[in-house]
Structure formats: structure tokens, C-alpha cells
C-alpha atoms as a PDB file:
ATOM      1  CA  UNK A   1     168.277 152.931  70.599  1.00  0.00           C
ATOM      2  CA  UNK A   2     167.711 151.133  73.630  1.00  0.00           C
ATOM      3  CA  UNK A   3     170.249 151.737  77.111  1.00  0.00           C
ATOM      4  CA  UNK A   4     170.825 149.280  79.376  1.00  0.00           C
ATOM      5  CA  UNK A   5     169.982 149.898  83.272  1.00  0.00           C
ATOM      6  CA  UNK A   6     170.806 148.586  86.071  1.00  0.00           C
ATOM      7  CA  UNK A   7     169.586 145.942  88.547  1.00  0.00           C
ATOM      8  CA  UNK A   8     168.508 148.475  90.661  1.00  0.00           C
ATOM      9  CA  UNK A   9     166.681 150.624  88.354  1.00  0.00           C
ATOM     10  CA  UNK A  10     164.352 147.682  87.377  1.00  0.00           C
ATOM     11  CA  UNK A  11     163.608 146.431  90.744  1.00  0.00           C
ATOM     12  CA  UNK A  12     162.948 150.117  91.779  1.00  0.00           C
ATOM     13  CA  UNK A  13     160.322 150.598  89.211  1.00  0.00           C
ATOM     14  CA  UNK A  14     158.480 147.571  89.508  1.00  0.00           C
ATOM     15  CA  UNK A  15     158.037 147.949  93.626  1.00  0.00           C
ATOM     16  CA  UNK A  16     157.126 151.183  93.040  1.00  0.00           C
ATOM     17  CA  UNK A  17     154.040 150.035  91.766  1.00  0.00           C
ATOM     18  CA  UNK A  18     154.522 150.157  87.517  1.00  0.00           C
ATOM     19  CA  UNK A  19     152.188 147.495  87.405  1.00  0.00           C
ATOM     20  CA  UNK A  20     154.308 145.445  84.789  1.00  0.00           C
ATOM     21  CA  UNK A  21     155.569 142.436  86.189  1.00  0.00           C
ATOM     22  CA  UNK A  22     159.227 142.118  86.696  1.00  0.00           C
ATOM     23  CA  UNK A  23     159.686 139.263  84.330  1.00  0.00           C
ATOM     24  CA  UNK A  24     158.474 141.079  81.617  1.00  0.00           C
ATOM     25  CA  UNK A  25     160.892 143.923  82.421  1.00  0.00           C
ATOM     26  CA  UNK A  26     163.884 141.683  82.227  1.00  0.00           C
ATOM     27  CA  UNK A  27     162.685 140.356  79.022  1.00  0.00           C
ATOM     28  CA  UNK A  28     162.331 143.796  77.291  1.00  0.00           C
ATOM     29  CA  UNK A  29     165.326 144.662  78.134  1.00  0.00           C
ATOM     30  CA  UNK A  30     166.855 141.678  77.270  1.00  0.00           C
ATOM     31  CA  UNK A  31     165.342 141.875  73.656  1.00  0.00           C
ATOM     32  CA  UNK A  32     166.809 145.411  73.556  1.00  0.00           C
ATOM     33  CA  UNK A  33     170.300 144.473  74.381  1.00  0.00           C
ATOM     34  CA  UNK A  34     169.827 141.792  71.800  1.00  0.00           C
ATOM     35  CA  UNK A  35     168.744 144.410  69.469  1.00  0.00           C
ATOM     36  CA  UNK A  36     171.788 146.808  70.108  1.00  0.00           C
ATOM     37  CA  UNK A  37     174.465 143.596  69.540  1.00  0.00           C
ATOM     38  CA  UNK A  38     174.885 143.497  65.814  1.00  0.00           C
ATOM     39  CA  UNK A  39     174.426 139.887  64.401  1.00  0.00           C
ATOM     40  CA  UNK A  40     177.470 138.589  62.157  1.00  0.00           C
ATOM     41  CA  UNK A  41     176.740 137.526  58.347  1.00  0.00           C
ATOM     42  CA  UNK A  42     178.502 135.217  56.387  1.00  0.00           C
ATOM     43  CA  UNK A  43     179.368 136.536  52.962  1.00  0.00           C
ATOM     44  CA  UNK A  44     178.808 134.141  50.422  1.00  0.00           C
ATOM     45  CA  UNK A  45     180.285 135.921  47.689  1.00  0.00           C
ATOM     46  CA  UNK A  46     184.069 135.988  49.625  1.00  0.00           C
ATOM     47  CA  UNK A  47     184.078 132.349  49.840  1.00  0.00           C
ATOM     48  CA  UNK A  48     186.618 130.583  48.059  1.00  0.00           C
ATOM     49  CA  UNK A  49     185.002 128.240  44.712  1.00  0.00           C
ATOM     50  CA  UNK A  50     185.235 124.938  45.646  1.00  0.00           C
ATOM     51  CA  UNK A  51     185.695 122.252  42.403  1.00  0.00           C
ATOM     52  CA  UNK A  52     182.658 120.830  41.080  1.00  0.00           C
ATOM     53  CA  UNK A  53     183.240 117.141  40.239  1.00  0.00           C
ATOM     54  CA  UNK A  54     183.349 115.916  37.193  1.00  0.00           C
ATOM     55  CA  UNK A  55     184.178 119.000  35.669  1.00  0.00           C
ATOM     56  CA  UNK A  56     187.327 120.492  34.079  1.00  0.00           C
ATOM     57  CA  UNK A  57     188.150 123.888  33.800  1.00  0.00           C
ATOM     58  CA  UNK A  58     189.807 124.385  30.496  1.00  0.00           C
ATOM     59  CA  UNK A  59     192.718 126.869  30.709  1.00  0.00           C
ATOM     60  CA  UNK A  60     192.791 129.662  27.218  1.00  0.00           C
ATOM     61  CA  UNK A  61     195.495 128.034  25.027  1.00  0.00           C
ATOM     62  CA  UNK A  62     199.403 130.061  25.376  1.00  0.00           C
ATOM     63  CA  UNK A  63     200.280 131.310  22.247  1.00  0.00           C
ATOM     64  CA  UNK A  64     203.826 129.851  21.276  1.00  0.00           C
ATOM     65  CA  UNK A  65     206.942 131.876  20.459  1.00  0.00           C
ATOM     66  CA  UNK A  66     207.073 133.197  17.514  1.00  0.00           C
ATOM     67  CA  UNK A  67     210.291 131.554  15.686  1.00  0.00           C
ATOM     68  CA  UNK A  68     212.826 133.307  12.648  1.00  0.00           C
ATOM     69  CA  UNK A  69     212.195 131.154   9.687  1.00  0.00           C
ATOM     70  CA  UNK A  70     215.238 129.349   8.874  1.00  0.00           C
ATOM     71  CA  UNK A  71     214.055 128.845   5.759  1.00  0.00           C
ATOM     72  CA  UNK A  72     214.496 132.812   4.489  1.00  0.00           C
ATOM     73  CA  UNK A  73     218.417 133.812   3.961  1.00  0.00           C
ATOM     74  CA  UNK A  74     218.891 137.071   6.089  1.00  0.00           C
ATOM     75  CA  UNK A  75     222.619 137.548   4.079  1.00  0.00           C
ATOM     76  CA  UNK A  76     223.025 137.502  -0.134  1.00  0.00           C
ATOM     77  CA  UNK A  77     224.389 134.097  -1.301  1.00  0.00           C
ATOM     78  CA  UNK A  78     228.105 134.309  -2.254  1.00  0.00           C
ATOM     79  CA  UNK A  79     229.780 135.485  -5.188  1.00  0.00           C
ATOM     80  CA  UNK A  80     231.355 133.502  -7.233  1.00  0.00           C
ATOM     81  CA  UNK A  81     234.598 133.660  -9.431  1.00  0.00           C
ATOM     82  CA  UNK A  82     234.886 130.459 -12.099  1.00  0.00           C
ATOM     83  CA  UNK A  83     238.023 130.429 -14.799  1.00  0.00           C
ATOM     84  CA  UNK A  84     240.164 127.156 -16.373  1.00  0.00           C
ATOM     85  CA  UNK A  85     242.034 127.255 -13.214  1.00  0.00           C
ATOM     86  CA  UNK A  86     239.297 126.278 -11.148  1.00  0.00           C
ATOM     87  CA  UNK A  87     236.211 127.828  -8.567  1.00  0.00           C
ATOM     88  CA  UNK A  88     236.177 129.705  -5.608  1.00  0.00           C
ATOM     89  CA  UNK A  89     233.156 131.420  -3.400  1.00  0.00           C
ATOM     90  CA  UNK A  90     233.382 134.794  -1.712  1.00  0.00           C
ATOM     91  CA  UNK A  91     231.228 136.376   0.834  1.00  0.00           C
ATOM     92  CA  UNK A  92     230.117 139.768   0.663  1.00  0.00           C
ATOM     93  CA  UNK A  93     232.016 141.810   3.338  1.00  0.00           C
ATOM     94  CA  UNK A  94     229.286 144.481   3.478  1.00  0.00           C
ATOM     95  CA  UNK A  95     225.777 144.299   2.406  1.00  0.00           C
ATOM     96  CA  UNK A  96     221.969 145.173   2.979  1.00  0.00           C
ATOM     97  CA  UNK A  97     219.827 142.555   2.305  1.00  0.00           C
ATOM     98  CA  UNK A  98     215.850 142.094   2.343  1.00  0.00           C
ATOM     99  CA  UNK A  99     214.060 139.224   1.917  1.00  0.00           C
ATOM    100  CA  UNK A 100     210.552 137.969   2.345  1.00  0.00           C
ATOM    101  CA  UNK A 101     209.931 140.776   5.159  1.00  0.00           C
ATOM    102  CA  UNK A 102     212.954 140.325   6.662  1.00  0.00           C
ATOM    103  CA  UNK A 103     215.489 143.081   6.652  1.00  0.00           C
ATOM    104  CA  UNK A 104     219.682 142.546   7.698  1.00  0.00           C
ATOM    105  CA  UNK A 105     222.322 145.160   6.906  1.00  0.00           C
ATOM    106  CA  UNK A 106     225.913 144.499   7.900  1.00  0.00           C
ATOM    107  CA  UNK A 107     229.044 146.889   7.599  1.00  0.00           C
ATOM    108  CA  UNK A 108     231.978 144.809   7.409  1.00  0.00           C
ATOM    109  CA  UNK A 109     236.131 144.494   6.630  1.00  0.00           C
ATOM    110  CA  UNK A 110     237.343 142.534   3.533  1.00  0.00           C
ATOM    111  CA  UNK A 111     239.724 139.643   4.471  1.00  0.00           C
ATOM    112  CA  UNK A 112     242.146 138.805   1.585  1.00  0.00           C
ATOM    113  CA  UNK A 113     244.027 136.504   3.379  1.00  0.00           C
ATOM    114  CA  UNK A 114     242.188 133.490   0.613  1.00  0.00           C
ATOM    115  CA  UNK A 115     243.540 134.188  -3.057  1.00  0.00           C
ATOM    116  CA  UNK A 116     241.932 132.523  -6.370  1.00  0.00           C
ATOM    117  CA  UNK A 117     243.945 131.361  -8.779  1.00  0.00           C
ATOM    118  CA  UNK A 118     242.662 132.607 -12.061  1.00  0.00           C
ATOM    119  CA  UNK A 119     243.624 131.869 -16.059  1.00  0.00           C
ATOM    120  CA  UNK A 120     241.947 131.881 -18.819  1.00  0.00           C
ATOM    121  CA  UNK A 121     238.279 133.250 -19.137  1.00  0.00           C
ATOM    122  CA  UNK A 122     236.969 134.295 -16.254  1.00  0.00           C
ATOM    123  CA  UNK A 123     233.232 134.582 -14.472  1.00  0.00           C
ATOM    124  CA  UNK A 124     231.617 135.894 -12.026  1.00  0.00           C
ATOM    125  CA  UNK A 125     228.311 134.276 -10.943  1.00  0.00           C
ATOM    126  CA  UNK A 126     225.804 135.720  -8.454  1.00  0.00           C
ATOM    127  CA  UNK A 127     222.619 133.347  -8.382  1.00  0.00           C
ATOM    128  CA  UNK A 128     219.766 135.953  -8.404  1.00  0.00           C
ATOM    129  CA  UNK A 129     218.065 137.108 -10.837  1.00  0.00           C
ATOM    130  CA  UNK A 130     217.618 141.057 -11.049  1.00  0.00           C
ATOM    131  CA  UNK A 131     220.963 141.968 -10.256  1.00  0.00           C
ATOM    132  CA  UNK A 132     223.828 144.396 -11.811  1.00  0.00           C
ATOM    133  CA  UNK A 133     227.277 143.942 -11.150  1.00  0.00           C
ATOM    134  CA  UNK A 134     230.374 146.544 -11.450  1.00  0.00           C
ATOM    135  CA  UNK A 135     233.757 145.739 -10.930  1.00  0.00           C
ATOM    136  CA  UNK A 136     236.983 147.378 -10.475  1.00  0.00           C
ATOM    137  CA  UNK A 137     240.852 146.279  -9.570  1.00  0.00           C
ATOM    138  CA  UNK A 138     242.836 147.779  -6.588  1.00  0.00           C
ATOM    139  CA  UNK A 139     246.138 149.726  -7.877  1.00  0.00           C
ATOM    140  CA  UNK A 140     247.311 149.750  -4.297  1.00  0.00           C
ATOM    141  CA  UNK A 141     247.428 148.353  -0.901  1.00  0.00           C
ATOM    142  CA  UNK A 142     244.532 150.153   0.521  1.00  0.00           C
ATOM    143  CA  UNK A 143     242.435 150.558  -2.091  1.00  0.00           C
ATOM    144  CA  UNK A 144     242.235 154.396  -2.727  1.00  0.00           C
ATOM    145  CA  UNK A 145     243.030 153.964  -6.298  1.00  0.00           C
ATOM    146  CA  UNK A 146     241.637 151.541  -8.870  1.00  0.00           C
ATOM    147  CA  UNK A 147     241.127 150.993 -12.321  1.00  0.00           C
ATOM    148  CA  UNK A 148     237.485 149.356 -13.617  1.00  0.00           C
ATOM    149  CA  UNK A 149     237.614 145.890 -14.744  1.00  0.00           C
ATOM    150  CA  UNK A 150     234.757 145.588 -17.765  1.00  0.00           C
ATOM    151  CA  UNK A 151     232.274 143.178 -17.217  1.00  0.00           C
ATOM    152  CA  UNK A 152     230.122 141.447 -20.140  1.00  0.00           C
ATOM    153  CA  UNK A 153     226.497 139.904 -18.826  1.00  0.00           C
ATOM    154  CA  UNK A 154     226.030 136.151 -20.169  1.00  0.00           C
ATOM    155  CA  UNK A 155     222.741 135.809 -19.073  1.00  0.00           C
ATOM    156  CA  UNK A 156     220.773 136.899 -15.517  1.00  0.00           C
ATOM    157  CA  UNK A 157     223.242 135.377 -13.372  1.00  0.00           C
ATOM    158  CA  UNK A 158     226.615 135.251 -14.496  1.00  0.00           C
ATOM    159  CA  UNK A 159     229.129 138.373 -15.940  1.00  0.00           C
ATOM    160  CA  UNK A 160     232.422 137.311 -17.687  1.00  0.00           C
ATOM    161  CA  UNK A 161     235.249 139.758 -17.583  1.00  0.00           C
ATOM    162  CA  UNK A 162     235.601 141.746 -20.502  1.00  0.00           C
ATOM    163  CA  UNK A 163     239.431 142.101 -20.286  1.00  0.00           C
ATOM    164  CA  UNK A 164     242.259 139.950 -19.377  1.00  0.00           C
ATOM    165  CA  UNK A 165     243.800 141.066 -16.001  1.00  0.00           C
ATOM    166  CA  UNK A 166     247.556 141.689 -15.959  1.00  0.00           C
ATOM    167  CA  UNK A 167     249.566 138.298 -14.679  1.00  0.00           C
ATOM    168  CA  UNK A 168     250.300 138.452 -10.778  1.00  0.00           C
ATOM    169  CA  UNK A 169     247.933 139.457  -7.616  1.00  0.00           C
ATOM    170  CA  UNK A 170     245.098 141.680  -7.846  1.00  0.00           C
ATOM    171  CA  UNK A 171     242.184 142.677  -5.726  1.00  0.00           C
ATOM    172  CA  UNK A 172     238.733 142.496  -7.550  1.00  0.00           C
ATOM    173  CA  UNK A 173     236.077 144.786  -5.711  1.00  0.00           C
ATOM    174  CA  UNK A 174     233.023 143.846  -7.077  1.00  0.00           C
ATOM    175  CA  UNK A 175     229.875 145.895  -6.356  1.00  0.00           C
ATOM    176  CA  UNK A 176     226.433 144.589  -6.558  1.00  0.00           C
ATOM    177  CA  UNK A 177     222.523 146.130  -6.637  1.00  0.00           C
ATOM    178  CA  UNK A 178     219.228 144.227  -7.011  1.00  0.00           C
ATOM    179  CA  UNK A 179     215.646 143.965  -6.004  1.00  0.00           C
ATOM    180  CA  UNK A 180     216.765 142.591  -2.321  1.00  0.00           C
ATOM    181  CA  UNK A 181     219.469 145.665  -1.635  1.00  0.00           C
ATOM    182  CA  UNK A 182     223.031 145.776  -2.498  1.00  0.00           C
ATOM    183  CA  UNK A 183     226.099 143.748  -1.173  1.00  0.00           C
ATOM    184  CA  UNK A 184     229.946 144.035  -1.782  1.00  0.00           C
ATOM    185  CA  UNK A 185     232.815 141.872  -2.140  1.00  0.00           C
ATOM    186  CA  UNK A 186     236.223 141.899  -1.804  1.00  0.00           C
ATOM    187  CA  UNK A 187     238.395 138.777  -4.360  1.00  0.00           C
ATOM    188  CA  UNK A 188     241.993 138.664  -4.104  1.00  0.00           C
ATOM    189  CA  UNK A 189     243.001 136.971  -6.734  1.00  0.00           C
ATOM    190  CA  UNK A 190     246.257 135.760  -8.863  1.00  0.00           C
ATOM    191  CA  UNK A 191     246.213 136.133 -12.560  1.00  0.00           C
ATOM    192  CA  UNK A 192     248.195 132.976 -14.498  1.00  0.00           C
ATOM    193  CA  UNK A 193     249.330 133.550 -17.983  1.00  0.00           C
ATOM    194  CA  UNK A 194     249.293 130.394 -19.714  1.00  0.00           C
ATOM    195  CA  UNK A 195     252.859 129.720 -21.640  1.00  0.00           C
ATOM    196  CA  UNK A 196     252.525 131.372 -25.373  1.00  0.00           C
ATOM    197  CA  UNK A 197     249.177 133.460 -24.335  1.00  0.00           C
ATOM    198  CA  UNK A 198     249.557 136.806 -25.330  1.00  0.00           C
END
């Protein structure tokens, strides 16, 4: 490590007869203080990239959102009740449902404010194959007690009713099970007698 002197110090020594000249004195020591001052790099590494032309940097592709597909029913189809007097379609109120992978269960209320007018022979269709249906008919206003209502299996999809309902309003509750889960349904209904049926 070199010090610097002063003025005086070199012209001292060099009239006191060092024998190095004084120009060389100044120069060592100015090659020392050179030494001691530390030189400044550039790093090369912390500049910024610069484009190159005529090339493109190619960004890795964004994978899109996956989407539901539309094409999969998350809910069963409807139920539905066929007889002379005509068709209807009911929803199920409450139902678990599972179809290719996809999985919906929903706890619901009945609405009966919708009757079907029924006469004659009547069906219930539910348009998958693999299912069993049950069936039963409200005895009162809530529900607590009911009597079964007999169901006879056509073929896969449809279920006639075994036994002619009483004439007036009713409440079906129809019960359902299959491969894809189970779903319930709520049908008010009103039973016409046909003049001379017994």
C-alpha cells in the first residue's frame, strides 16, 4: 500500500542527496496514487438485452379457460304425466344428479301452484333408461300422510298407474333412483271421471 507525501517530503529527500532525480520521484508516486484509486468496471452481465433484428421472441402459448360443457345436463330431465286429458312436464323439486363427471345436488320446495288435468289411463314417463319409480298420493295438506299409488312398468321409460285415482285434486309424490342418483317430484293433479265410468 503506497501513502502519499507531501511536497516537502520529496523535495527534502532529493536535495539531500538520494541520488534519484526528482522527476522520477514524482512519477513513482504518481503511479502509486494511481495504484491506490480503484478503476471502475462496467458489468456486462447487468446490462439491459437490447433486440436483435430480425428476430422474434415467441411468447409460451396461455392456456385458455377451462369452460362447463353445455352439452352435459347438470339436473334430471323432467317427469312426465300423459292421460286422455292431455300432457304436462314436472321438474324434480329435489334431486342429486351425476353425469359424465359432473356432479349437482339440489334440496328444494315443491310448488303446486300448476295442476294436471288427468282421466283416463294415466303415465308417467321419465326418459332414462335404468331407472325405478315409486309413487304415492298426499292424504293431506302437508304431506305427513299418504297412501301408495301402484305403478305398472311398460317398458324402460314409462310406468302407468296401476289404479284409478279417486275424482278431484290429489298430490302425486313420485320418487325416483337410477344409475345418475335420485330426484323427486311433486304433481298436483285433478282426477276427471268420465260420465258412466265406474
Amino acid at each position: 500500500m503506497c501513502r502519499r507525501r507531501s511536497g516537502m517530503g520529496v523535495m527534502g529527500a532529493a536535495s539531500r542527496g538520494t541520488g534519484l532525480p526528482l522527476a522520477l520521484v514524482c512519477v513513482t508516486l504518481s503511479a502509486c496514487g494511481a495504484a491506490a484509486t480503484p478503476s471502475s468496471t462496467s458489468d456486462s452481465s447487468a446490462a439491459p438485452s437490447r433486440p436483435v433484428p430480425g428476430v422474434v421472441r415467441s411468447e409460451p402459448p396461455t392456456a385458455a379457460p377451462s369452460e362447463p360443457d353445455e352439452t352435459v345436463s347438470q339436473q334430471p330431465p323432467p317427469l312426465v304425466i300423459a292421460s286422455d286429458a292431455g300432457v304436462a312436464t314436472y321438474d324434480a323439486y329435489t334431486y342429486c344428479w351425476s353425469a359424465e363427471g359432473v356432479g349437482v345436488c339440489a334440496d328444494g320446495v315443491p310448488t303446486l301452484d300448476v295442476r294436471a288435468r288427468i282421466a283416463g289411463a294415466t303415465t308417467l314417463e321419465f326418459p332414462v333408461d335404468g331407472w325405478t319409480l315409486t309413487a304415492s298420493r298426499r292424504l293431506d295438506r302437508d304431506g305427513t300422510d299418504t297412501a301408495p299409488v301402484a305403478l305398472r312398468q311398460r317398458d324402460d321409460t314409462v310406468w302407468l298407474i296401476a289404479d284409478p285415482l279417486p275424482a278431484g285434486p290429489h298430490v302425486i309424490e313420485v320418487s325416483g333412483r337410477g344409475p345418475e342418483g335420485d330426484a323427486f317430484w311433486a304433481i298436483p293433479v285433478d282426477v276427471v271421471i268420465a260420465d258412466g265410468a265406474s
